[in-house]
Protein backbone atom coordinates (compact mmCIF):
# COMPACT_ATOMS: atom_id res chain seq x y z
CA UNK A 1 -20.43 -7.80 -35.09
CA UNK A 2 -20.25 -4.37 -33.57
CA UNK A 3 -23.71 -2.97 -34.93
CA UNK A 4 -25.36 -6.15 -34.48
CA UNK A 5 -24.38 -6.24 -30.77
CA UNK A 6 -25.21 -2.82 -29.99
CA UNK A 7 -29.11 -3.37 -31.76
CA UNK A 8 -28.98 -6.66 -29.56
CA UNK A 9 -28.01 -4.26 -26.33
CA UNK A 10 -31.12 -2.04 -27.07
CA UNK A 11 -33.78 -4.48 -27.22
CA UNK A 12 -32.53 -7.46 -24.49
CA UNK A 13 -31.37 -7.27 -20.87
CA UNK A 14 -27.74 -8.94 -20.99
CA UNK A 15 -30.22 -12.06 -18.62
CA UNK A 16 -32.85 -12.47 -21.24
CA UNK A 17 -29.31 -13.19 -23.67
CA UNK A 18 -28.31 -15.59 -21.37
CA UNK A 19 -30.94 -17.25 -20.90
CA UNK A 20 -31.20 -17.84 -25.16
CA UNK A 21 -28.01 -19.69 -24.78
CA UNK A 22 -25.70 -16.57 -25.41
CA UNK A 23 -23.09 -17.65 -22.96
CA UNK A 24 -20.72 -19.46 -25.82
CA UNK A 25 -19.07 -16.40 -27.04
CA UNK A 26 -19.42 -13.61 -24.66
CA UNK A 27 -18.77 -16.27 -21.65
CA UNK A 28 -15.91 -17.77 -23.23
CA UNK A 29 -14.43 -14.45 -24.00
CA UNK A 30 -14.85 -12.54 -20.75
CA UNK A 31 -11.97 -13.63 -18.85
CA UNK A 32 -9.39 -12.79 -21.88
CA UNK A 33 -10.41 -9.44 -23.02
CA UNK A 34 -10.43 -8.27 -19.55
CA UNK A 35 -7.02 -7.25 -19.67
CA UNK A 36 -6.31 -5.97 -23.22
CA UNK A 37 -6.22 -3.02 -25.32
CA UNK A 38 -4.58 0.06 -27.17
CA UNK A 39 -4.32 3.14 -25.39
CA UNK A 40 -2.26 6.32 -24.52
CA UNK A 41 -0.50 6.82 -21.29
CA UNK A 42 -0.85 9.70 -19.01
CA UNK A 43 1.65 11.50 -17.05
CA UNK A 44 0.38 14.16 -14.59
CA UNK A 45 1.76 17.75 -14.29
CA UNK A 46 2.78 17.87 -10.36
CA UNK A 47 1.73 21.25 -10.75
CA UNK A 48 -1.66 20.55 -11.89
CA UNK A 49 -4.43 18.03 -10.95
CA UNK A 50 -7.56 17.30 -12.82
CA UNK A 51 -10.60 18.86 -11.38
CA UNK A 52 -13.17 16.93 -9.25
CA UNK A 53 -15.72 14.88 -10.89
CA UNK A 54 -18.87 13.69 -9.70
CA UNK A 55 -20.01 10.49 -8.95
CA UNK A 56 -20.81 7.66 -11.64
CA UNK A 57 -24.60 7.57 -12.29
CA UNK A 58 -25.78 4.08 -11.80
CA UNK A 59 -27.94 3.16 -14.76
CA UNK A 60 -26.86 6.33 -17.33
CA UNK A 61 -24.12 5.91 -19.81
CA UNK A 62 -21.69 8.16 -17.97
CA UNK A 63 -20.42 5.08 -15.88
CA UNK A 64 -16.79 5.33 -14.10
CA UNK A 65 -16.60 4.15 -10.40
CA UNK A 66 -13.02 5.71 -10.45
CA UNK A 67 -14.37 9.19 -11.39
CA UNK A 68 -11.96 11.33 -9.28
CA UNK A 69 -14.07 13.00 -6.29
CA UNK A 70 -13.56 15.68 -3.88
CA UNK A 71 -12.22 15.30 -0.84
CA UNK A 72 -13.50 15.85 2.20
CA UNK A 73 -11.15 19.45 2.89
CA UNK A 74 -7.94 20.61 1.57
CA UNK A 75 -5.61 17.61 1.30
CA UNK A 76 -1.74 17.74 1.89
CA UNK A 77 -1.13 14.70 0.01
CA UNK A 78 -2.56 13.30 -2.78
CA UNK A 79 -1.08 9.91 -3.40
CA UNK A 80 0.66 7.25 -0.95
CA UNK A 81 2.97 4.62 -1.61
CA UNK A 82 3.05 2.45 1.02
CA UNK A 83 6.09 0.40 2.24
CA UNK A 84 5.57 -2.49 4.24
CA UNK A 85 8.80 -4.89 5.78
CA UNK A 86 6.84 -8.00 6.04
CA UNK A 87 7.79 -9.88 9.07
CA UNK A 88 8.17 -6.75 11.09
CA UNK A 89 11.75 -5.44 11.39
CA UNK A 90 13.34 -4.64 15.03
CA UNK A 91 12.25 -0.82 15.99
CA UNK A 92 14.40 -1.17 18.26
CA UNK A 93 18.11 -1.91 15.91
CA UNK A 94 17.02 0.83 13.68
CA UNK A 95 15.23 3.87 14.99
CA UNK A 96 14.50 3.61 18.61
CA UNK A 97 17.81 3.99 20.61
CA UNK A 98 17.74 2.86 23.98
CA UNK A 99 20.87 3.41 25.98
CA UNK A 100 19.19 1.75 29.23
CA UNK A 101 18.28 -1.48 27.24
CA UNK A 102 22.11 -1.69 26.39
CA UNK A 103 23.39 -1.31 29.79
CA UNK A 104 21.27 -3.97 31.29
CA UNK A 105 21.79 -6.18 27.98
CA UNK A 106 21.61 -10.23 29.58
CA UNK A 107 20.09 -9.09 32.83
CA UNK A 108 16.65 -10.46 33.41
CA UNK A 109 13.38 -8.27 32.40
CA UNK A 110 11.81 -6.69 35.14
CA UNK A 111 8.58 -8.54 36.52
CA UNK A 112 6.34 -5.09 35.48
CA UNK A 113 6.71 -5.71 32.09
CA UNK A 114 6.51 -9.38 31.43
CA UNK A 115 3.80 -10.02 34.08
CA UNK A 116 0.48 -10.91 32.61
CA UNK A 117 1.88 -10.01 29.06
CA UNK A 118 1.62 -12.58 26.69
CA UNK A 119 4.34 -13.36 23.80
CA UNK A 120 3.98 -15.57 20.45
CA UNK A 121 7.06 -17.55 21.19
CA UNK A 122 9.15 -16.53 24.54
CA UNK A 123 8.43 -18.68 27.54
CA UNK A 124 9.85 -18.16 31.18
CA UNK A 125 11.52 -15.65 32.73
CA UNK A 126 13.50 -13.70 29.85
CA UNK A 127 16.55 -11.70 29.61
CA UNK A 128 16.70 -8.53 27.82
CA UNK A 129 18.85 -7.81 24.52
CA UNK A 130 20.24 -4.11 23.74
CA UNK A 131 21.10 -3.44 20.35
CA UNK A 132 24.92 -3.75 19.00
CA UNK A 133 24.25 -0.67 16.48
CA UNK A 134 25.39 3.11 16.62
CA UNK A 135 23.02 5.76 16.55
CA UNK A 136 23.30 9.16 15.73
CA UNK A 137 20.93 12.17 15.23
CA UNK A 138 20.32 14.06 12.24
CA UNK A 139 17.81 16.38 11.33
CA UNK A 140 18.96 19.03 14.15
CA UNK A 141 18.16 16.10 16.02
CA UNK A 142 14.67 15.77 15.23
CA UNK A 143 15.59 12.55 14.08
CA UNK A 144 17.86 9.69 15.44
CA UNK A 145 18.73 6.72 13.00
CA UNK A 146 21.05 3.32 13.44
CA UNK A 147 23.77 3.39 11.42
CA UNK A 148 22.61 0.68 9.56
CA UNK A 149 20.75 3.63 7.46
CA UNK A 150 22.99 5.70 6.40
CA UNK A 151 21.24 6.35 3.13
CA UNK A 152 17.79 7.59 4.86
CA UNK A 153 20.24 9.53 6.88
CA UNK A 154 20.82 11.76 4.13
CA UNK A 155 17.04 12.43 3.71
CA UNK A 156 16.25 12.99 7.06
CA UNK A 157 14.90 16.17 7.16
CA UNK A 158 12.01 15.03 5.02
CA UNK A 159 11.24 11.91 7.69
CA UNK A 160 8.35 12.27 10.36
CA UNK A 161 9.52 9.22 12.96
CA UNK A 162 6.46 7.85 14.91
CA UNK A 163 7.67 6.00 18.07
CA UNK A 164 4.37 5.19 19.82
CA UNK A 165 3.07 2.91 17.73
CA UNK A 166 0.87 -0.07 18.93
CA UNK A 167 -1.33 -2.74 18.05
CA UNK A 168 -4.43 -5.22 19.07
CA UNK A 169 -2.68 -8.13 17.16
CA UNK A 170 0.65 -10.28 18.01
CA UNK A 171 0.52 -12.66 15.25
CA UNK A 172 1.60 -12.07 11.41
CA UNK A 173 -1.45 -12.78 9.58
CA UNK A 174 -3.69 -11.08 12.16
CA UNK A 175 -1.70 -8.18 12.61
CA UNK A 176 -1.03 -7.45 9.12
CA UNK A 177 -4.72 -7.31 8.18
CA UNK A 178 -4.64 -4.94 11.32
CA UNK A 179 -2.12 -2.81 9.75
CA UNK A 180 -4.16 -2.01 6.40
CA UNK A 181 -7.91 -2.66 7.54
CA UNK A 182 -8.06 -1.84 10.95
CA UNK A 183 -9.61 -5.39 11.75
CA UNK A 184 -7.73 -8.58 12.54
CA UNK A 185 -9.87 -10.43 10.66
CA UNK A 186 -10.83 -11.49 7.01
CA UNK A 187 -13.39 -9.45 4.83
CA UNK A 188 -12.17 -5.26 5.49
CA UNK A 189 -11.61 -3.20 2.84
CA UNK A 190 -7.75 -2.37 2.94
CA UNK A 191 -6.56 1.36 3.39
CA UNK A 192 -5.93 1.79 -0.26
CA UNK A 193 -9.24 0.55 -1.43
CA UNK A 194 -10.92 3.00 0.77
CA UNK A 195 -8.62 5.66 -0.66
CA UNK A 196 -9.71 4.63 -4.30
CA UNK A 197 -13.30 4.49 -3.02
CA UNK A 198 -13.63 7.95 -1.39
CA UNK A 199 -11.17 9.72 -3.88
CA UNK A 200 -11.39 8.08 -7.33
CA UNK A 201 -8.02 8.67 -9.89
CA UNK A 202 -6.59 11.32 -12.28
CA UNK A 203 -5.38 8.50 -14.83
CA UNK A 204 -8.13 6.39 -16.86
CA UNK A 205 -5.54 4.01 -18.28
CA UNK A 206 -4.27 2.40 -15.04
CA UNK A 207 -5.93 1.34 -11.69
CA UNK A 208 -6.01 4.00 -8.48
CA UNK A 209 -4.34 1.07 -6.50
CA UNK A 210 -1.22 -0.95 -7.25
CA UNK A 211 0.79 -3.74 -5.20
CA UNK A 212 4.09 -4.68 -5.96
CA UNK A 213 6.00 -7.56 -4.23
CA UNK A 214 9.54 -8.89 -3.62
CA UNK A 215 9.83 -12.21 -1.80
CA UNK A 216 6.67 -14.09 -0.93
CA UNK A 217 3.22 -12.71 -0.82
CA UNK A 218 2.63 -12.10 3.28
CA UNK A 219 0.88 -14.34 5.08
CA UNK A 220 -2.12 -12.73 5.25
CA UNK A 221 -2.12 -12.55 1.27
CA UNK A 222 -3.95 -10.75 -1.49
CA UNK A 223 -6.52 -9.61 1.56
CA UNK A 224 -3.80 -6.97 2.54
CA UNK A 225 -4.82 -5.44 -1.04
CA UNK A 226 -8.45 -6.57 -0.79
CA UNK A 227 -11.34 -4.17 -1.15
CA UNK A 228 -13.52 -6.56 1.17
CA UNK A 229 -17.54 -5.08 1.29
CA UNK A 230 -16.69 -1.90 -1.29
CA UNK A 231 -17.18 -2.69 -4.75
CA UNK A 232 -14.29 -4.70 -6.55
CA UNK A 233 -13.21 -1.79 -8.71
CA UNK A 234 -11.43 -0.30 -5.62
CA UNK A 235 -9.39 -3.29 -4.76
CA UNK A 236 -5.36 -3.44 -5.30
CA UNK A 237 -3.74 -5.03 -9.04
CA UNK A 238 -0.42 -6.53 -8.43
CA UNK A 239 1.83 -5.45 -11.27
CA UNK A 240 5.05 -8.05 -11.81
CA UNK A 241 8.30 -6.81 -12.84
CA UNK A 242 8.68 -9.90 -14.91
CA UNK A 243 6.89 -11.68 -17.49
CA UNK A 244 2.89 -9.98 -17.99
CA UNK A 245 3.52 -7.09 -15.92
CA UNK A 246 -0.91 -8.30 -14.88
CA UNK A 247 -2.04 -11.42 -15.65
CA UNK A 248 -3.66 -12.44 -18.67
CA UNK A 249 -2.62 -8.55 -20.16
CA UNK A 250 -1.69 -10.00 -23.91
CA UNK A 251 -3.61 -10.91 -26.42
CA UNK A 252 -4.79 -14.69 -27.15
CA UNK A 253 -3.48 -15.89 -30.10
CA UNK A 254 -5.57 -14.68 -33.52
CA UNK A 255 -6.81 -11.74 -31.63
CA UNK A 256 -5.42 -8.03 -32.66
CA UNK A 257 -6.06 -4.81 -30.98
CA UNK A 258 -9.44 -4.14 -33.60
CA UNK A 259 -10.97 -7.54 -32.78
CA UNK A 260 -10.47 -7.04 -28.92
CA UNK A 261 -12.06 -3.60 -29.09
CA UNK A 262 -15.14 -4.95 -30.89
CA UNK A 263 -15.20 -7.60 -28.11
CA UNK A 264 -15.02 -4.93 -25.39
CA UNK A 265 -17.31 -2.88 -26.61
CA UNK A 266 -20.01 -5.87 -27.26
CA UNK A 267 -19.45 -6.90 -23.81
CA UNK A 268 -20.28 -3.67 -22.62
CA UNK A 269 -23.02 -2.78 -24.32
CA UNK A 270 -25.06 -5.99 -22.58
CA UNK A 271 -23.71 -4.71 -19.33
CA UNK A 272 -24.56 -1.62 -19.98
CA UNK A 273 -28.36 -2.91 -20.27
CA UNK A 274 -28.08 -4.74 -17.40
CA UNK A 275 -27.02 -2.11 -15.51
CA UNK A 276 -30.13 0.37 -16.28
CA UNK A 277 -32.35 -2.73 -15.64
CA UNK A 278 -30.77 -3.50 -12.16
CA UNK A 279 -28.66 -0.38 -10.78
CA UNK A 280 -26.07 -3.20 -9.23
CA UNK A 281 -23.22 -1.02 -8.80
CA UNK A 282 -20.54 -3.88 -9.34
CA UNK A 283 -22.19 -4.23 -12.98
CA UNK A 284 -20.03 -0.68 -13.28
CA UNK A 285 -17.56 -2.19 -11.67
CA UNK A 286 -17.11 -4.81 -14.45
CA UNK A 287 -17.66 -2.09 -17.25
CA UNK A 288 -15.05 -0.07 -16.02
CA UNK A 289 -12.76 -3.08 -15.34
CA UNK A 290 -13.46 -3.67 -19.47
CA UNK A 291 -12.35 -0.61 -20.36
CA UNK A 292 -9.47 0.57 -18.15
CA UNK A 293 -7.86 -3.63 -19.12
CA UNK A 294 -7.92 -2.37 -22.78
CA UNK A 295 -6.17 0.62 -22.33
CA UNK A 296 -3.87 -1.32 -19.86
CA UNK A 297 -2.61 -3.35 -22.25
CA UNK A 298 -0.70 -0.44 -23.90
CA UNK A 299 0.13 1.86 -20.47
CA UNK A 300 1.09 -0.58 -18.22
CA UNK A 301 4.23 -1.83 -20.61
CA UNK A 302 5.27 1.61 -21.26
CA UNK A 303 4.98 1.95 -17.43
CA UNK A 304 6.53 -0.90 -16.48
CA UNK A 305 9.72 -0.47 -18.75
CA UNK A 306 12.51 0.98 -16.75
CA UNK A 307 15.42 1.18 -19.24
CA UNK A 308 14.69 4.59 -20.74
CA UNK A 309 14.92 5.98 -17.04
CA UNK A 310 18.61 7.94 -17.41
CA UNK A 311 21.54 6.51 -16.11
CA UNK A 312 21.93 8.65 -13.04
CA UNK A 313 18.55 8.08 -11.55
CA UNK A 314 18.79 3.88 -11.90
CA UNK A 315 22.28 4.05 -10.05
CA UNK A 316 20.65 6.17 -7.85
CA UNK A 317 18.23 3.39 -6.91
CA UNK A 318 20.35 0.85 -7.53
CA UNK A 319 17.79 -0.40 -9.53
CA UNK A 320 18.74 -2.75 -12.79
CA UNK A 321 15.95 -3.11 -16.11
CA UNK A 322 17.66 -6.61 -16.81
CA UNK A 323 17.08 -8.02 -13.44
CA UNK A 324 15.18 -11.64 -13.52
CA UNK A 325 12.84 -12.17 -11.20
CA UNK A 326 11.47 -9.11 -8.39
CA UNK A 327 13.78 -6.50 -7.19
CA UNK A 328 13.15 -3.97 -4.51
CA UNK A 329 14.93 -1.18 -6.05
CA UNK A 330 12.89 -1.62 -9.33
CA UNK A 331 9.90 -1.66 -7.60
CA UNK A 332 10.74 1.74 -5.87
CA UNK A 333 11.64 3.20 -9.00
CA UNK A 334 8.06 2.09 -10.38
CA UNK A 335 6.47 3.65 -7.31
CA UNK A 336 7.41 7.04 -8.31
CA UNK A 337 6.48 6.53 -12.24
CA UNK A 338 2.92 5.20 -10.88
CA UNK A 339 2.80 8.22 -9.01
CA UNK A 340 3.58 10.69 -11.47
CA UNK A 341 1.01 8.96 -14.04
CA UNK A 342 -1.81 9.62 -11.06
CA UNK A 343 -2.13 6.77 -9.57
CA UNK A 344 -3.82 7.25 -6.17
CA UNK A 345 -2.45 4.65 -3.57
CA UNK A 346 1.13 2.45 -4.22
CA UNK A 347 1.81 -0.45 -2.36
CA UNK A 348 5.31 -2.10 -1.83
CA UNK A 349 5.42 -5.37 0.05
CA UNK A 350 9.22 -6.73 1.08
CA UNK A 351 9.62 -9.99 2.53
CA UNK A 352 11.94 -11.23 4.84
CA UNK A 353 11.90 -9.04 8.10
CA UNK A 354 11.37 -11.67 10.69
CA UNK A 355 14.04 -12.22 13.21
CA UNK A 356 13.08 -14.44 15.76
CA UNK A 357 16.78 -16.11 15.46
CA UNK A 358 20.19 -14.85 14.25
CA UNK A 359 18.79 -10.66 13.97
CA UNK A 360 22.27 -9.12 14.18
CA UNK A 361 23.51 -11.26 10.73
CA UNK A 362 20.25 -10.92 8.91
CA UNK A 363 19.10 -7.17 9.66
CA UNK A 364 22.29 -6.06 8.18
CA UNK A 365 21.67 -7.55 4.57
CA UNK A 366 18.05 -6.61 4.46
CA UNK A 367 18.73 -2.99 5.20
CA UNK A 368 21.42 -3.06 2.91
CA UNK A 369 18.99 -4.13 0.24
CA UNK A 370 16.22 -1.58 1.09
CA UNK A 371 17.55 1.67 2.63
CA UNK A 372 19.36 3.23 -0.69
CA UNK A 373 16.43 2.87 -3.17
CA UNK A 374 13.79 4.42 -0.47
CA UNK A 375 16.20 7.22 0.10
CA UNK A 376 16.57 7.79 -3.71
CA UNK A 377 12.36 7.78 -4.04
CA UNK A 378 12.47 10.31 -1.62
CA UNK A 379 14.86 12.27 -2.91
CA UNK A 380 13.51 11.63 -6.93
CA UNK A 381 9.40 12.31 -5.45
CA UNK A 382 11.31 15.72 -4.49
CA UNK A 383 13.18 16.84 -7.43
CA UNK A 384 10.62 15.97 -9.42
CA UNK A 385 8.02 18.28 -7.10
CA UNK A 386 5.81 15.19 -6.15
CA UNK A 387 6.91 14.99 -2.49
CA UNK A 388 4.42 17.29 -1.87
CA UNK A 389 1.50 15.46 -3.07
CA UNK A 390 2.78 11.97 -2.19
CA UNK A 391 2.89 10.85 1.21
CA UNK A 392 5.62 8.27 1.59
CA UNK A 393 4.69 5.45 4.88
CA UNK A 394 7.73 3.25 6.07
CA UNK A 395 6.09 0.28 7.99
CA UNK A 396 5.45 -3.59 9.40
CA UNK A 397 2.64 -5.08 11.22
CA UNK A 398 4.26 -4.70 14.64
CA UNK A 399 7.72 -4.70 15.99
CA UNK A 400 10.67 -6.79 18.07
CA UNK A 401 10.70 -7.48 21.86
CA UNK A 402 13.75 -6.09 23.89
CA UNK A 403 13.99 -9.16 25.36
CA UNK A 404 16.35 -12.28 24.15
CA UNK A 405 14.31 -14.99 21.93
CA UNK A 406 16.85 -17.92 21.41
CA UNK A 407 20.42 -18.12 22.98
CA UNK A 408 23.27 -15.59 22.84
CA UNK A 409 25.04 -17.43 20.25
CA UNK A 410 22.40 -16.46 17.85
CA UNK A 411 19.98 -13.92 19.47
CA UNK A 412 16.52 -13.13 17.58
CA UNK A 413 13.35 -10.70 19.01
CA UNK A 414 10.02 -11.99 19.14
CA UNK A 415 6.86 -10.16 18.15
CA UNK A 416 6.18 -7.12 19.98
CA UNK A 417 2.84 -5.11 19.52
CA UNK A 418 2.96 -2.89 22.83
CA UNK A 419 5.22 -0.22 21.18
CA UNK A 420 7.37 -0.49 17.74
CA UNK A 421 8.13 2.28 15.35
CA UNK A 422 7.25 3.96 11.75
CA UNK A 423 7.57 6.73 9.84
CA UNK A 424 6.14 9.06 7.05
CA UNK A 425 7.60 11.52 4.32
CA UNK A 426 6.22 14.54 2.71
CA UNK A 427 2.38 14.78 1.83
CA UNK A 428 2.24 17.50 4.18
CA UNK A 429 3.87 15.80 7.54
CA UNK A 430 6.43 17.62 9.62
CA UNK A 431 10.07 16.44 8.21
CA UNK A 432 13.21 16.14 10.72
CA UNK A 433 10.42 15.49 13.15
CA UNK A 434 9.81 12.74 16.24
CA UNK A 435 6.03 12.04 18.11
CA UNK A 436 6.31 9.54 20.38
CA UNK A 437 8.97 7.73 23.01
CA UNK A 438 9.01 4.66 24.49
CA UNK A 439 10.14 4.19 27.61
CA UNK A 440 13.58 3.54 29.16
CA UNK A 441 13.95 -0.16 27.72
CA UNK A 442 11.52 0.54 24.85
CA UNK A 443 8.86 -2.16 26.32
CA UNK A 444 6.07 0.23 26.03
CA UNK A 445 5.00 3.55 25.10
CA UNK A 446 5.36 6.48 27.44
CA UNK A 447 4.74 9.52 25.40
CA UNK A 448 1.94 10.32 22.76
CA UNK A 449 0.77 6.87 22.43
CA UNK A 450 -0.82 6.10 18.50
CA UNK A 451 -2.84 3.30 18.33
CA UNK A 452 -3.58 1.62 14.57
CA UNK A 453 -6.52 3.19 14.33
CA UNK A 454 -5.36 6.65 15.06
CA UNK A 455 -2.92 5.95 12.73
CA UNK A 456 -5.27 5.70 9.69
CA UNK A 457 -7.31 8.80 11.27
CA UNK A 458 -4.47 10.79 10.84
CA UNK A 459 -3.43 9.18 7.39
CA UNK A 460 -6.69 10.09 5.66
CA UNK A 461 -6.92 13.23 6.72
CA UNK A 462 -3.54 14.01 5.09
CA UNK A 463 -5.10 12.85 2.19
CA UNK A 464 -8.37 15.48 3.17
CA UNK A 465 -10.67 13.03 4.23
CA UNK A 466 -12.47 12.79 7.69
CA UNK A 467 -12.26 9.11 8.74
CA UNK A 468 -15.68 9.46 10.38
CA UNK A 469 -17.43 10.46 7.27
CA UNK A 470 -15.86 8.14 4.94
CA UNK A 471 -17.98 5.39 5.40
CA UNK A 472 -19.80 3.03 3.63
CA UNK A 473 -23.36 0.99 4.07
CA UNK A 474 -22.94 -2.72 4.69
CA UNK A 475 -25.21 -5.22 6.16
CA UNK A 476 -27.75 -2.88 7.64
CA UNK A 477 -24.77 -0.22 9.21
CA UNK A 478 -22.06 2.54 7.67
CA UNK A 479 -18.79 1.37 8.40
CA UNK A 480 -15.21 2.91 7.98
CA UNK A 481 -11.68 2.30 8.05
CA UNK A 482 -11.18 3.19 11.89
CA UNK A 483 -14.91 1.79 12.96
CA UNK A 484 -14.21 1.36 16.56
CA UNK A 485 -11.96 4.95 17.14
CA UNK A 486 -9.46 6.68 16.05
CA UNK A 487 -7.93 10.28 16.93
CA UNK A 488 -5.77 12.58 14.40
CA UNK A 489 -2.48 13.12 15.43
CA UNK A 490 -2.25 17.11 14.26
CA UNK A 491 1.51 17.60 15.75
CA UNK A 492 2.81 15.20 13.15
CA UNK A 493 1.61 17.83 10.33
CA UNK A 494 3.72 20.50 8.83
């Protein structure tokens, strides 16, 4: 089957086949065999990276959109993992302290700030809320945390806090895409995908962008790990923790590792003629796809497979192998073991962060659920010597008013884009470190304002690319990641 496909490849264009009728078997088997294989995993030496390799050539044999390239200078980091609270968590309950907003807690909000403004859900004349929560400063106090994080406490020398934050979006959906492509709209390539697209991956054997969930997907869904106009190589793979760890990753049923290689490698030797005959880049795309699914089938299990992770290190994450279903702490602990197999851009979605009723009984339990295991990553990226390299983001779309949504009896925040908080760990940021400040109430920012945009500026050129080179050519323009603006923020930089 093998030889006969590969004389086939050499004398018809994988459309002439086609159009003979040959869409029975290679149709019917393209869906299955793209996830499936045999192959070795990689772990990376944090000591060592692979050296730069140039781009794919479109229509030669030596075909791998996820070649890893050179960046634009010297990077600081080298991988992100991403962490976003879906829902937005209140700023303002967990790293913005505002002793003015507590001592005018039930007073009415001053006209200034509610005149003109417009909210998703508070009508009239509202009252502010201060926060219930102790703070305290660590870090020499570079840093000042709610004591509802007393595990990130411990690592806050490593934490860059960025107070100034703002946004062009109030709503979830819109606001989220804002948060990873820059555009409140459908159809951007996300911030990882432009990662994978300007930087490639060390590892051959598993995708340079990963998504892993707990809770519901956000409501902006899969396009928050879409790679919208670039080619479909660079967009994100959710990995589960349970069942297939990807879709579709085993083996039909009378089909061994031998027999799926032969398929693969039939499959790609059509596309492989198509490719010299057209030059369509996503063609690579799909051989690639081919290739890296059947070494996937035997690195992403090993990957995936917490339990021979010592003893020490799962406590320390709280995390549990035998857990059913998603669990944050697992997925934390998989963020570091993507990281130190080379895998360029790791995204962690948690849902449940939306307090627009009741915030002082639910904030509690969801920071109890996510503050040890993102201390321990930090903490394992560092003994481990990948803190360096990997830049750690802590993160939501925007954050919580300071005024009262609901009634006393149950207080919530509404959405609040004017001014909400995030922050960053190593890859080269300043640690025990705070740009930005809100003002007295924390309504808006007063000091060293960072727009979105600036935001992913300053994000990719951690990872040594200049957001107004990386671009790509769509529909008659170049475009980027920050394609209306954008300024780096150098202070935050170590």
């Amino acid at each position: 089957m093998r030889d006969d496909a590969m004389q086939l490849g050499q004398t018809l264009t994988r459309r002439a086949l086609l159009a003979r009728g040959g869409t029975s078997g290679v149709g019917a088997l393209a869906l299955g065999s793209l996830l499936a294989g045999d192959a070795r995993g990689e772990t990376r030496d944090p000591k060592k990276s692979a050296g730069p390799l140039k781009r794919p050539r479109l229509g030669g044999t030596d075909v791998n959109p996820l070649a890893e390239r050179r960046p634009h200078f010297a990077p600081r980091a080298k991988n992100v993992i991403f962490i976003h609270m879906v829902g937005a968590p209140s700023h303002l309950d967990l790293y913005d302290h505002k002793p003015e907003l507590i001592k005018y807690d039930g007073k009415p909000c001053p006209d200034e700030h509610i005149k003109g403004k417009r909210f998703a859900f508070i009508r009239g004349h509202p009252k502010l809320l201060g926060t219930k929560y102790k703070f305290k400063k660590y870090a020499d106090g570079g840093v000042e945390l709610s004591e509802l994080l007393p595990h990130l406490a411990t690592v806050a020398d490593e934490m860059c806090v960025l107070k100034g934050l703002h946004s062009d979006q109030i709503n979830h959906g819109p606001a989220q895409l804002f948060f990873h492509t820059g555009f409140g709209v459908f159809g951007r390539p996300t911030l990882g995908s432009w990662l994978s697209y300007g930087l490639g991956t060390s590892n051959r054997n598993l995708p340079s962008f990963v998504v892993l969930i707990t809770g519901s997907i956000a409501g902006a869904g899969n396009s928050l790990w879409g790679s919208g106009f670039l080619p479909t190589i660079h967009q994100g793979i959710e990995f589960r923790s349970s069942g297939d760890p990807v879709l579709f990753l085993s083996n039909p049923k009378g089909i061994d590792g031998d027999a799926r290689r032969r398929i693969v490698d039939s499959i790609n030797t059509l596309n492989r003629a198509q490719l010299a005959d057209v030059g369509d880049p996503e063609i690579a795309t799909r051989i690639s796809q081919y290739e890296m699914a059947y070494r996937m089938q035997t690195s992403v299990p090993e990957l995936m497979d917490i339990k021979a992770e010592p003893k020490h290190v799962l406590d320390a994450y709280g995390a549990n192998p035998a857990a059913k279903g998603e669990s944050f702490a697992n997925n934390c602990l998989l963020a570091r073991r993507l990281v130190e197999r080379g895998v360029r851009y790791v995204q962690l979605f948690d849902q449940g962060w939306d307090h627009h009723g009741g915030v002082f009984d639910a904030l509690p339990r969801k920071t109890k659920q996510v503050d040890q295991p993102i201390a321990a990553l930090i903490r394992d990226l560092k003994t481990r010597g990948l803190l360096d390299d990997t830049l750690v983001v802590w993160g939501a779309e925007f954050g919580r008013t300071p005024l009262l949504q609901s009634d006393r009896s149950k207080p919530g925040r509404d959405h609040h884009k004017e001014a909400f908080s995030i922050w960053m760990a190593g890859g080269g940021v300043r640690g025990g470190y705070t740009f930005g400040q809100t003002d007295p109430l924390g309504y808006s920012v007063a000091e060293n304002s960072m727009h979105v945009n600036d935001f992913h500026a300053t994000l990719l050129h951690l990872m040594g690319m200049d957001h107004e080179r990386l671009t790509f050519k769509f529909q008659g323009r170049p475009f980027r990641l920050t394609d209306v603006g954008g300024n780096v923020a150098f202070e935050v930089m170590g």
